[in-house]
Protein backbone atom coordinates (compact mmCIF):
# COMPACT_ATOMS: atom_id res chain seq x y z
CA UNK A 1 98.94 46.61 -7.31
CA UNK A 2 100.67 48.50 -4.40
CA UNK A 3 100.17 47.45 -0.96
CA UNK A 4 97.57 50.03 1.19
CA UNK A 5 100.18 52.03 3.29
CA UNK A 6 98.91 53.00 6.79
CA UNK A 7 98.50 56.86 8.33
CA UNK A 8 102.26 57.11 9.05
CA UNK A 9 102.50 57.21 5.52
CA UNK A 10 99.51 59.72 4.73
CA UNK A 11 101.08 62.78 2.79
CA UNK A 12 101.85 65.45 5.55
CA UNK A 13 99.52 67.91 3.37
CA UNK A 14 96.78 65.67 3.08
CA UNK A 15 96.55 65.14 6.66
CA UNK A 16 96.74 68.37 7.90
CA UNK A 17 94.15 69.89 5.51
CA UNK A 18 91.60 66.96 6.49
CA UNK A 19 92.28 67.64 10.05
CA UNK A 20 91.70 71.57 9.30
CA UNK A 21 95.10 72.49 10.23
CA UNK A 22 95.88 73.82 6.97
CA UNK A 23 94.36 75.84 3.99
CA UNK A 24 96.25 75.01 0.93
CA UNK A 25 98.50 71.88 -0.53
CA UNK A 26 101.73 74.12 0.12
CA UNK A 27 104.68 72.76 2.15
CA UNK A 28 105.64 76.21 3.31
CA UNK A 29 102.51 75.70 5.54
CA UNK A 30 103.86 73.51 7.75
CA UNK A 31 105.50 74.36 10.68
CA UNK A 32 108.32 72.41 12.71
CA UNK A 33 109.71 72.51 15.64
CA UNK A 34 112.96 71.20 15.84
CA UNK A 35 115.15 69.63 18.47
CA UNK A 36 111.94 68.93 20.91
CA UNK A 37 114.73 66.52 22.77
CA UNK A 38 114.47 67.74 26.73
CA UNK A 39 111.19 67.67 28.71
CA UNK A 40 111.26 71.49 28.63
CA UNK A 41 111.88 71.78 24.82
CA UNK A 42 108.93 68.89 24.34
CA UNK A 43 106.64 70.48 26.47
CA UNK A 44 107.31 73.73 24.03
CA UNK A 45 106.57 72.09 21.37
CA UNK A 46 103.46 70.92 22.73
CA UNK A 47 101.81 73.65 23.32
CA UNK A 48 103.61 75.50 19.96
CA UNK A 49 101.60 75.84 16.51
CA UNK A 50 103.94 73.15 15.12
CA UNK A 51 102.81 71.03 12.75
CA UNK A 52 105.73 68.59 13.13
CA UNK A 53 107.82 67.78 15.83
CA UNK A 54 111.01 66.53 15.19
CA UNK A 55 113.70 64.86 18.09
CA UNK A 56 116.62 63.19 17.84
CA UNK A 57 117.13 59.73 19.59
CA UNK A 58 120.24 58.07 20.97
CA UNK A 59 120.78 54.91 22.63
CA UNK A 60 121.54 55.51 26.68
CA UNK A 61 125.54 53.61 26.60
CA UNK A 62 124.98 53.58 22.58
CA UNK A 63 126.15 49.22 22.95
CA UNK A 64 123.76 47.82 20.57
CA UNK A 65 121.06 45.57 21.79
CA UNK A 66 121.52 47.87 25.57
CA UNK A 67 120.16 50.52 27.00
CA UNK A 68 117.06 52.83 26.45
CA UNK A 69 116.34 55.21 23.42
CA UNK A 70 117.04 58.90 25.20
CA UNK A 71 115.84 62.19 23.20
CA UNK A 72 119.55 63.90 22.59
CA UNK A 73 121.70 65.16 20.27
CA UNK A 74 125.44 64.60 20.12
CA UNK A 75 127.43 66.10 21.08
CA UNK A 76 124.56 65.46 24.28
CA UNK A 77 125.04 61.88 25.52
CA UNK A 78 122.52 62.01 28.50
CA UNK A 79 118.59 63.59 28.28
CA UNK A 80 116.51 63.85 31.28
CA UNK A 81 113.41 62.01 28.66
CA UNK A 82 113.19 59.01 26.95
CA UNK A 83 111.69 58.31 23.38
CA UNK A 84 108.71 56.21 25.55
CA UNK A 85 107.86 59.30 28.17
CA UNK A 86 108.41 61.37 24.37
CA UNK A 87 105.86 59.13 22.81
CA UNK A 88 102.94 59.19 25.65
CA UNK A 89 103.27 62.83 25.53
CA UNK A 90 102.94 63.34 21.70
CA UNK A 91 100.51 60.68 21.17
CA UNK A 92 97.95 63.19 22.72
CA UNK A 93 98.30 65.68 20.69
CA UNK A 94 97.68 66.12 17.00
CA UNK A 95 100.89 66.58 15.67
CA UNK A 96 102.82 64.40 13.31
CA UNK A 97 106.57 63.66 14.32
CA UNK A 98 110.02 62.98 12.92
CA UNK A 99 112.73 61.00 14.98
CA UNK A 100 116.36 61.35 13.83
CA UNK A 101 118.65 58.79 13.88
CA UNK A 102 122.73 59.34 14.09
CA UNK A 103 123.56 55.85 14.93
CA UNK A 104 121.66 52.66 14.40
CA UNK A 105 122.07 51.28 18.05
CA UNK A 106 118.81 52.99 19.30
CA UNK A 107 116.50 51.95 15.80
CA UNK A 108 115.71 49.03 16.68
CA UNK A 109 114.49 49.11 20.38
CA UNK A 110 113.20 52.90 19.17
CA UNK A 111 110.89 51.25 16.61
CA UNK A 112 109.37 48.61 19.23
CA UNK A 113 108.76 50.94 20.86
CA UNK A 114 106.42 52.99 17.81
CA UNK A 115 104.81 49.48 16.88
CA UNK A 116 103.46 49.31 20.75
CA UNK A 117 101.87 52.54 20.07
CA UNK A 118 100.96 52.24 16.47
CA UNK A 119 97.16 52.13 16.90
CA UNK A 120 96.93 55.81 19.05
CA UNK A 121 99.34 57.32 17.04
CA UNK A 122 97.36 57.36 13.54
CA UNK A 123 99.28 60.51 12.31
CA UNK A 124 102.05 60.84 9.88
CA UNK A 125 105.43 59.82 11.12
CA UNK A 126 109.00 60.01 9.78
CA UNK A 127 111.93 58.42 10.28
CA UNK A 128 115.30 60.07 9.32
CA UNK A 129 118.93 59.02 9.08
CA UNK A 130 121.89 60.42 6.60
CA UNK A 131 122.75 57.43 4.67
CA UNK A 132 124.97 58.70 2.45
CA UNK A 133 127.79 61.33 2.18
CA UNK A 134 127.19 63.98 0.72
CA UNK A 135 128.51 68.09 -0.24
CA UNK A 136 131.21 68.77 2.25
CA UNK A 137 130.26 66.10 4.90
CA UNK A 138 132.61 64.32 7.20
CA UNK A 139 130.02 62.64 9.49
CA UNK A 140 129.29 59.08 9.67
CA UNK A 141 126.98 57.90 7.36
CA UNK A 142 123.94 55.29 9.26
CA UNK A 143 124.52 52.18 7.56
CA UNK A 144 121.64 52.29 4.54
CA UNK A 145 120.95 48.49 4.34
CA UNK A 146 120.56 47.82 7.71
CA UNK A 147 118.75 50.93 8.81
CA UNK A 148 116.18 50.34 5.99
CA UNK A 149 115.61 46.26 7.11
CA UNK A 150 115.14 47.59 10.41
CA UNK A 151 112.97 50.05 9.83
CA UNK A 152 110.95 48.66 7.19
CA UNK A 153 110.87 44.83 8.96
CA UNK A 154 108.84 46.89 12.24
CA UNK A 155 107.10 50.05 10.59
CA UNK A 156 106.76 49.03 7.36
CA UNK A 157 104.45 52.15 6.51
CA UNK A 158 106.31 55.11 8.34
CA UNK A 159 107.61 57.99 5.39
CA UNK A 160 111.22 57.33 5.40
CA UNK A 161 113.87 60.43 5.49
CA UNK A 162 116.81 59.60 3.76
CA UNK A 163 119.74 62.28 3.68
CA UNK A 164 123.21 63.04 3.09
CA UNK A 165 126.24 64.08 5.77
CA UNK A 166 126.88 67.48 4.36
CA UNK A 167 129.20 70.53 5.82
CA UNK A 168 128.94 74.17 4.82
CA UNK A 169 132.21 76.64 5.17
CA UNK A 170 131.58 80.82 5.40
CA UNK A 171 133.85 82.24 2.88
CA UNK A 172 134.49 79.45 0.81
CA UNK A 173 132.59 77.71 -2.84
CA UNK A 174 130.07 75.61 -1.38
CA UNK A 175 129.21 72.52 -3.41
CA UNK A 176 125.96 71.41 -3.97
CA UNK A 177 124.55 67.70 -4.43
CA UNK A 178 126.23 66.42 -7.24
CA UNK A 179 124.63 63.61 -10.21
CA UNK A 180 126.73 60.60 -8.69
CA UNK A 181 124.65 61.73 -4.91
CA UNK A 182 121.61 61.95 -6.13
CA UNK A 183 121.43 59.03 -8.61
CA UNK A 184 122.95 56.54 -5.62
CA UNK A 185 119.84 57.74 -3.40
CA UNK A 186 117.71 57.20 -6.31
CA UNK A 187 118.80 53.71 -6.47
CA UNK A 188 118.90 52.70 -3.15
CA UNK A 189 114.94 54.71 -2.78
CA UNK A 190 114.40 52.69 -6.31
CA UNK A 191 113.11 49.74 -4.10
CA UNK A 192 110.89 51.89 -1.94
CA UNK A 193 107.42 51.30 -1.61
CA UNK A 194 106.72 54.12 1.32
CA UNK A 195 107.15 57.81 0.97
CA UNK A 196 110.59 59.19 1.13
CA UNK A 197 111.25 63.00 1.48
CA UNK A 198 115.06 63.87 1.17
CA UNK A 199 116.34 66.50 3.78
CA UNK A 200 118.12 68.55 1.82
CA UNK A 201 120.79 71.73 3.34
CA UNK A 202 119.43 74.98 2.33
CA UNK A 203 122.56 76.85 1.42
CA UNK A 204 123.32 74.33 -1.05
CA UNK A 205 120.27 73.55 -2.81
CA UNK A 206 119.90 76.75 -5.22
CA UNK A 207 123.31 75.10 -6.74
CA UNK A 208 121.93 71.31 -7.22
CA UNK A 209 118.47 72.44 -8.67
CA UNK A 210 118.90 70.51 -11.59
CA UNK A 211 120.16 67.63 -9.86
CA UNK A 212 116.93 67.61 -6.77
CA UNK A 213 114.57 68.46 -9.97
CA UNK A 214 115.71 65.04 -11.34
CA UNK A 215 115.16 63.15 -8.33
CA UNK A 216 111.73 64.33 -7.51
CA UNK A 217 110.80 63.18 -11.16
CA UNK A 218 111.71 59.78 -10.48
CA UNK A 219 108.57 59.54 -8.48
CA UNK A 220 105.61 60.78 -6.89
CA UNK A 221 106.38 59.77 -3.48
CA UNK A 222 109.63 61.45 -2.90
CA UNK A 223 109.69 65.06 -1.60
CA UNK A 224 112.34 67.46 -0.41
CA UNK A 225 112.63 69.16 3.13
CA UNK A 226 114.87 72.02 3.31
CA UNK A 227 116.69 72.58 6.89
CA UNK A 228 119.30 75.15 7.86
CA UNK A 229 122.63 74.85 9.88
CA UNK A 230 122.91 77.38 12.57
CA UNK A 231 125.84 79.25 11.25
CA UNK A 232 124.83 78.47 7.39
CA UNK A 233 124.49 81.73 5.72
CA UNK A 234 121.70 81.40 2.53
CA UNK A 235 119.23 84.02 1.42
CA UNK A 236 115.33 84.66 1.56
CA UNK A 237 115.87 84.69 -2.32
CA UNK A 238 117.15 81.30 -2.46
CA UNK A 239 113.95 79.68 -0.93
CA UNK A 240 111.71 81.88 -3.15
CA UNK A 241 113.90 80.59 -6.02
CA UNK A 242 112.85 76.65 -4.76
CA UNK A 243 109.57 78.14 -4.78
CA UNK A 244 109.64 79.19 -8.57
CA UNK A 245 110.92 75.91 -9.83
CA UNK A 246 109.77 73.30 -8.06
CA UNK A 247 106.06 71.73 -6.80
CA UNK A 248 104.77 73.46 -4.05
CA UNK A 249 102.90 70.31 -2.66
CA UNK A 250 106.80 68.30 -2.80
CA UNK A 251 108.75 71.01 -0.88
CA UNK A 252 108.83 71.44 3.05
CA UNK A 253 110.79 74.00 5.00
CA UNK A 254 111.99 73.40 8.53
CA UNK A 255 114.10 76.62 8.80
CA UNK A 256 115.48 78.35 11.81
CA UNK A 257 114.40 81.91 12.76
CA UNK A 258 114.54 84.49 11.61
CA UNK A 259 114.78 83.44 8.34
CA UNK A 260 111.38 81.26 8.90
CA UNK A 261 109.70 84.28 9.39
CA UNK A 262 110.85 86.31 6.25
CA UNK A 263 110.43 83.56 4.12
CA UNK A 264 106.58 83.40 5.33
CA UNK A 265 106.17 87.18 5.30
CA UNK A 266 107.90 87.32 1.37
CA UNK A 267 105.28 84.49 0.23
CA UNK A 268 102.26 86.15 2.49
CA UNK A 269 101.82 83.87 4.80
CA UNK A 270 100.80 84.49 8.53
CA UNK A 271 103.84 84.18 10.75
């Protein structure tokens, strides 16, 4: 018998249709707003039709066991918010939220901080780190082991979003995720008891289709969310082809405009 997982956990569809947010189990009905790191870009996405808010969190001097969780993303060392001002802000609204993690300095003092507000915050909530390299990338991975212990040892029920460093190059043969990347997630996830949704790099997921279609079969609690780079160059017909051959209910889209707003328009829904 499983253990009962908590509402961080809840399926992001299921919530927001209970809550009357949403009208069908489609992922393309959820809207993001991403990089909600300053207190001008939270306050946006506030008062936005988001769905999901998603920040990114370093550690203030990034010296393990120092300093404060700040809402930033490298290359941005300094924020004028922390992840605790962040988290009394969000906590009165209905939105559910994804923190990003480039380091693993700031997880540990950055989930304290969640479990001291675990019992106003009954929403879902993800936490997200590239563990492993992936098409193209040249990143640093977040150490999978420890970030997972961590994670898992304070917020045991939080949906986990586990990616891969990837890079994309105009004018060149972009790679997709190849069948050693995905079957070393699938083994590390393997052990998983919480939901795990894999952010996945939308120019390069029409080439790894059979690959993603494989992982998503290896259980019912992984998903996929497709994101964009800013330069990344992909088209509308690439999403509709996701659309065609995979679940619906297992594919999210936090894509930058325009594109977000074609995409919605193509599969007639209200931008």
């Amino acid at each position: 018998m499983e253990r009962e997982l908590g509402a961080w956990s809840e399926n992001v569809l299921d919530y927001f249709l209970n809550t009357d947010q949403i009208k069908t189990r489609d992922g393309a009905e959820i809207i993001w707003y991403h990089a909600a790191n300053n207190r001008s870009q939270m306050k946006k996405a506030i008062q936005s039709a988001a769905h999901m808010v998603e920040a990114d969190i370093l550690l203030c001097g990034e010296e393990e066991g120092n300093g404060e969780p700040i809402m930033a993303h490298p290359p941005e060392t300094n924020s004028d918010n922390t992840l605790q001002t962040w988290l009394n802000e969000i906590v009165n609204t209905k939105k559910g939220i994804k923190l990003d993690f480039k380091s693993l300095a700031a997880v540990k003092p950055s989930m304290m901080l969640l479990e001291g507000i675990k019992l106003h915050l009954r929403r879902p909530v993800w936490i997200n780190a590239d563990i492993l390299p992936g098409p193209n990338g040249s990143n640093t991975v977040v150490d999978a082991k420890r970030f997972l212990d961590t994670v898992t040892s304070f917020c045991p029920d939080v949906t986990l979003s586990l990616g891969w460093t990837t890079g994309w190059q105009p004018q060149q043969c972009n790679k997709g995720y190849s069948w050693a990347m995905v079957k070393e997630m699938a083994q590390i996830c393997d052990a998983l008891t919480q939901p795990v949704t894999f952010p996945v790099r939308a120019a390069l997921v029409r080439q790894s289709k059979s690959e993603l279609l494989w992982l998503l079969q290896k259980s019912n609690r992984y998903s996929l969310t497709v994101w964009t780079g800013m330069h990344d160059e992909y088209s509308i017909e690439d999403l509709l082809y996701l659309r065609e051959n995979f679940d619906k209910s297992r594919v999210y889209y936090d894509i930058l405009e325009p594109q977000n707003s074609e995409f919605r328009k193509a599969i007639g829904m209200e931008v």
